[in-house]
N, C-alpha and C. Protein backbone atom coordinates (compact mmCIF):
# COMPACT_ATOMS: atom_id res chain seq x y z
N UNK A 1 1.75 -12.87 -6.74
CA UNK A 1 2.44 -12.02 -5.81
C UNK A 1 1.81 -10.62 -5.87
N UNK A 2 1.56 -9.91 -5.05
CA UNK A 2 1.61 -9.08 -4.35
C UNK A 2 2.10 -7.59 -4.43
N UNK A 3 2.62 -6.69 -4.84
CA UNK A 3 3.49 -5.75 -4.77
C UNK A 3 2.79 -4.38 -4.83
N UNK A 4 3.45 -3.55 -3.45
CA UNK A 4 2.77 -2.58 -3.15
C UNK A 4 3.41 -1.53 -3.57
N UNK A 5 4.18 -0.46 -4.29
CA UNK A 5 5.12 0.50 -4.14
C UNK A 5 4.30 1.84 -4.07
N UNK A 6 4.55 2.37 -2.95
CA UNK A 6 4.18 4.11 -3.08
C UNK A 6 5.31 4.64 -2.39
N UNK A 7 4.98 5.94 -3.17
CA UNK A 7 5.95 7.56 -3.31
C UNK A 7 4.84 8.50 -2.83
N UNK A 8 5.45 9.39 -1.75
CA UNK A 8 4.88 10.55 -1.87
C UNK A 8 5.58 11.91 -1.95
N UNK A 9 5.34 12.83 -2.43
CA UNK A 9 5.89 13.95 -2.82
C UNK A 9 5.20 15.03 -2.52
N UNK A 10 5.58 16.35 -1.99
CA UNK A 10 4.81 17.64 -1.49
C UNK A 10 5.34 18.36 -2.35
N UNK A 11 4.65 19.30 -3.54
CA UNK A 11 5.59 19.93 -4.34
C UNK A 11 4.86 21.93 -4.01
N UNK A 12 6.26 22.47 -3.87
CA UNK A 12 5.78 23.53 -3.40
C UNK A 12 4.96 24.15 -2.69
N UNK A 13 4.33 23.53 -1.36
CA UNK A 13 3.77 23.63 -0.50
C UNK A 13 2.01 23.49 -0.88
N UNK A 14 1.95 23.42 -2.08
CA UNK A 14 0.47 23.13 -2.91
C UNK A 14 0.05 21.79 -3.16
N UNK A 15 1.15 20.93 -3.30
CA UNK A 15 0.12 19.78 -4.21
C UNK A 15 0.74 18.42 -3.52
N UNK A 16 -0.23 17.12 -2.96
CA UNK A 16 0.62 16.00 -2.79
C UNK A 16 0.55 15.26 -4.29
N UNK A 17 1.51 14.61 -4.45
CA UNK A 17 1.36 13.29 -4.99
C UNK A 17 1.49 12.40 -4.68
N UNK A 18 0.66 11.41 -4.60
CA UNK A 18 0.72 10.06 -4.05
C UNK A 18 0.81 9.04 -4.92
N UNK A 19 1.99 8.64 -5.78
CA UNK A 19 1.98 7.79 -6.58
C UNK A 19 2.15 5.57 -5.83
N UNK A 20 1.32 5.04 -6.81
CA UNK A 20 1.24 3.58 -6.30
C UNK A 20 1.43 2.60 -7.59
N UNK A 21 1.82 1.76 -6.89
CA UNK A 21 1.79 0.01 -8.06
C UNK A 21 0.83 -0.68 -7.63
N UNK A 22 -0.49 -0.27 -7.43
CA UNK A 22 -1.19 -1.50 -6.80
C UNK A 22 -2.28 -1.95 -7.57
N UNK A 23 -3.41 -3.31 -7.74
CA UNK A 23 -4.08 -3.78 -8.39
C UNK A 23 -5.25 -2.82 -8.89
N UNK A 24 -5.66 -1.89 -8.13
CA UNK A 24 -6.68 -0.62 -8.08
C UNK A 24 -7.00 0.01 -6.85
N UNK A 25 -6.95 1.54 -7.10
CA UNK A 25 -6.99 1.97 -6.23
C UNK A 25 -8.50 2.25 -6.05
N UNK A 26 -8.92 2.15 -4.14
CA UNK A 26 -9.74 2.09 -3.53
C UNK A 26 -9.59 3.35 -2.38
N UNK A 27 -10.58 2.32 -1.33
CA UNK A 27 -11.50 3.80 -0.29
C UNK A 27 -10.12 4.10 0.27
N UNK A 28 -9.21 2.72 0.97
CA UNK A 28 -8.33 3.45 1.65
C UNK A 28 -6.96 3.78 1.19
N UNK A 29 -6.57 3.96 -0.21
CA UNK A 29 -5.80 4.82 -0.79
C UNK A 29 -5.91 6.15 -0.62
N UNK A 30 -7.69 6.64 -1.18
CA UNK A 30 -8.13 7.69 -1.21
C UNK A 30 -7.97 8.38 0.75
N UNK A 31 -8.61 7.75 1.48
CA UNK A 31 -7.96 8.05 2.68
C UNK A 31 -6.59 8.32 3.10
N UNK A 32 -5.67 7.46 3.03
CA UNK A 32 -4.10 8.24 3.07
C UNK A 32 -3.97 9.21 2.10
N UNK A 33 -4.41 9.53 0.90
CA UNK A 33 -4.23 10.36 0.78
C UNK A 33 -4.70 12.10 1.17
N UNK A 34 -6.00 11.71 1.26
CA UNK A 34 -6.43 12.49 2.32
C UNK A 34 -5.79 13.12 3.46
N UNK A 35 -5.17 11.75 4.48
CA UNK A 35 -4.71 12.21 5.89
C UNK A 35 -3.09 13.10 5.29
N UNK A 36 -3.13 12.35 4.40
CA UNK A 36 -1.46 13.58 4.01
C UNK A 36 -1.52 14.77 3.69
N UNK A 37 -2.83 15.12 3.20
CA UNK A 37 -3.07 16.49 3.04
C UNK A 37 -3.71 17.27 3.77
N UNK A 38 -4.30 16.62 4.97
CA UNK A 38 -4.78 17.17 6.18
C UNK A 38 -4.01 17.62 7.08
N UNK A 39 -2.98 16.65 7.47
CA UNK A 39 -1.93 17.29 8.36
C UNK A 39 -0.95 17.94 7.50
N UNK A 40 -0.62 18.24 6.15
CA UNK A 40 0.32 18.81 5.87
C UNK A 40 -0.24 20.16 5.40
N UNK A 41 -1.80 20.40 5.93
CA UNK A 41 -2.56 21.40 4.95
C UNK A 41 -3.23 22.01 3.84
N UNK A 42 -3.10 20.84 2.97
CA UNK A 42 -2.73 20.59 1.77
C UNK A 42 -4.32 20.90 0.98
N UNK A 43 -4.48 21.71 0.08
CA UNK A 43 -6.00 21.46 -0.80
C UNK A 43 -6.03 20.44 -1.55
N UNK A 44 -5.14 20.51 -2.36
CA UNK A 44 -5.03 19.51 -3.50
C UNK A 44 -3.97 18.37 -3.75
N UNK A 45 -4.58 17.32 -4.15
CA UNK A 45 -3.61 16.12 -4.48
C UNK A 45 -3.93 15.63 -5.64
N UNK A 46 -2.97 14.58 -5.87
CA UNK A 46 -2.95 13.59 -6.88
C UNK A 46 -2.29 12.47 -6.68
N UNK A 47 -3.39 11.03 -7.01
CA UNK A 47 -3.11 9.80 -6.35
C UNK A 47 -2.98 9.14 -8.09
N UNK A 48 -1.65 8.60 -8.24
CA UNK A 48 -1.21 8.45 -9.59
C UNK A 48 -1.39 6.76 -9.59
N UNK A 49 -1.90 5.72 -9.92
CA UNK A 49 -1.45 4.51 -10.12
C UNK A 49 -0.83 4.31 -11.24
N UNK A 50 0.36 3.34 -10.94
CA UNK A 50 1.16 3.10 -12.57
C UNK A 50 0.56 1.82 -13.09
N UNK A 51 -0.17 0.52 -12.18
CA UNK A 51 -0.30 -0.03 -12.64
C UNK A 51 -1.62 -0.34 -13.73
N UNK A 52 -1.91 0.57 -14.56
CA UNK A 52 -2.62 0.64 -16.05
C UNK A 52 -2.43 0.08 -16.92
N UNK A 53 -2.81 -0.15 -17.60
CA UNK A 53 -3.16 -0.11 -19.33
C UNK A 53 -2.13 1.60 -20.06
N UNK A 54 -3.05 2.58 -19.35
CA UNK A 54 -3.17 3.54 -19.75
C UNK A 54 -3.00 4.83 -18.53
N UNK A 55 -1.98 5.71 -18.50
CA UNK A 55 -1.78 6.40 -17.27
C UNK A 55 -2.80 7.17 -17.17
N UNK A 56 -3.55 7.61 -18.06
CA UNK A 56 -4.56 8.79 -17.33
C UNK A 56 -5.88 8.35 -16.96
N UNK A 57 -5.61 6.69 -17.30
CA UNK A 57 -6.77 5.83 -16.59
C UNK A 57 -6.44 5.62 -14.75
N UNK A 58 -5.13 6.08 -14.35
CA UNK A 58 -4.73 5.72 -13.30
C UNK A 58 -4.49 7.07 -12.23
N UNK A 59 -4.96 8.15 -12.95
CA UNK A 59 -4.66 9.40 -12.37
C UNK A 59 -6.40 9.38 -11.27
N UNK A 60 -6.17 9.75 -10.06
CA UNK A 60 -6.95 10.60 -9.17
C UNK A 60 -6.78 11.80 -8.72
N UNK A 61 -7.82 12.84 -9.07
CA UNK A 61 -7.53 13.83 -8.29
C UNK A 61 -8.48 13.90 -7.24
N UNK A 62 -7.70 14.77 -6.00
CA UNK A 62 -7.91 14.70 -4.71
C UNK A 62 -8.19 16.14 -4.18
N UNK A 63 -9.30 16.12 -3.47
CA UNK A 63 -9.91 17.76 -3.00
C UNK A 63 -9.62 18.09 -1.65
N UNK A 64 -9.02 18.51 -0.62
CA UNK A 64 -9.44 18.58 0.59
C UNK A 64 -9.93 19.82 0.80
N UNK A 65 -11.65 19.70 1.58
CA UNK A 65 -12.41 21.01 0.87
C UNK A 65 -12.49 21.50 0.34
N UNK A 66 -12.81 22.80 0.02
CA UNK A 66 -13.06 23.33 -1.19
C UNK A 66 -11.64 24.37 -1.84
N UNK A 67 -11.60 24.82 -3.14
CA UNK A 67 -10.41 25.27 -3.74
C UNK A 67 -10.79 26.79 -3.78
């Protein structure tokens, strides 16, 4: 089976988080997260997967242009 779960969160007008349960994250994770920080303005994100071993094996950080 299958199971997809994402959360997203805008915290203080600075940062998304895009947290997921999924097998590994790929191109088009990294894309939604992207488009959420494009239309919301956003520089910086973070695309969290829980499903690890190890959480900081599951952390992405996310640039939109430059900081």
């Amino acid at each position: 089976m299958n199971v997809v779960i994402e959360l997203i969160y805008w915290l203080e007008n600075k940062v998304v988080i895009e947290v997921k349960y999924v097998e590994a994250i790929n191109d088009i994770h990294l894309a939604q997260t992207l488009t959420h920080m494009k239309l919301g303005n956003y520089k910086l994100g973070l695309l969290i997967n829980f499903n690890t071993l190890r959480l900081k094996d599951g952390i992405k950080r996310v640039i939109n242009g430059t900081l």
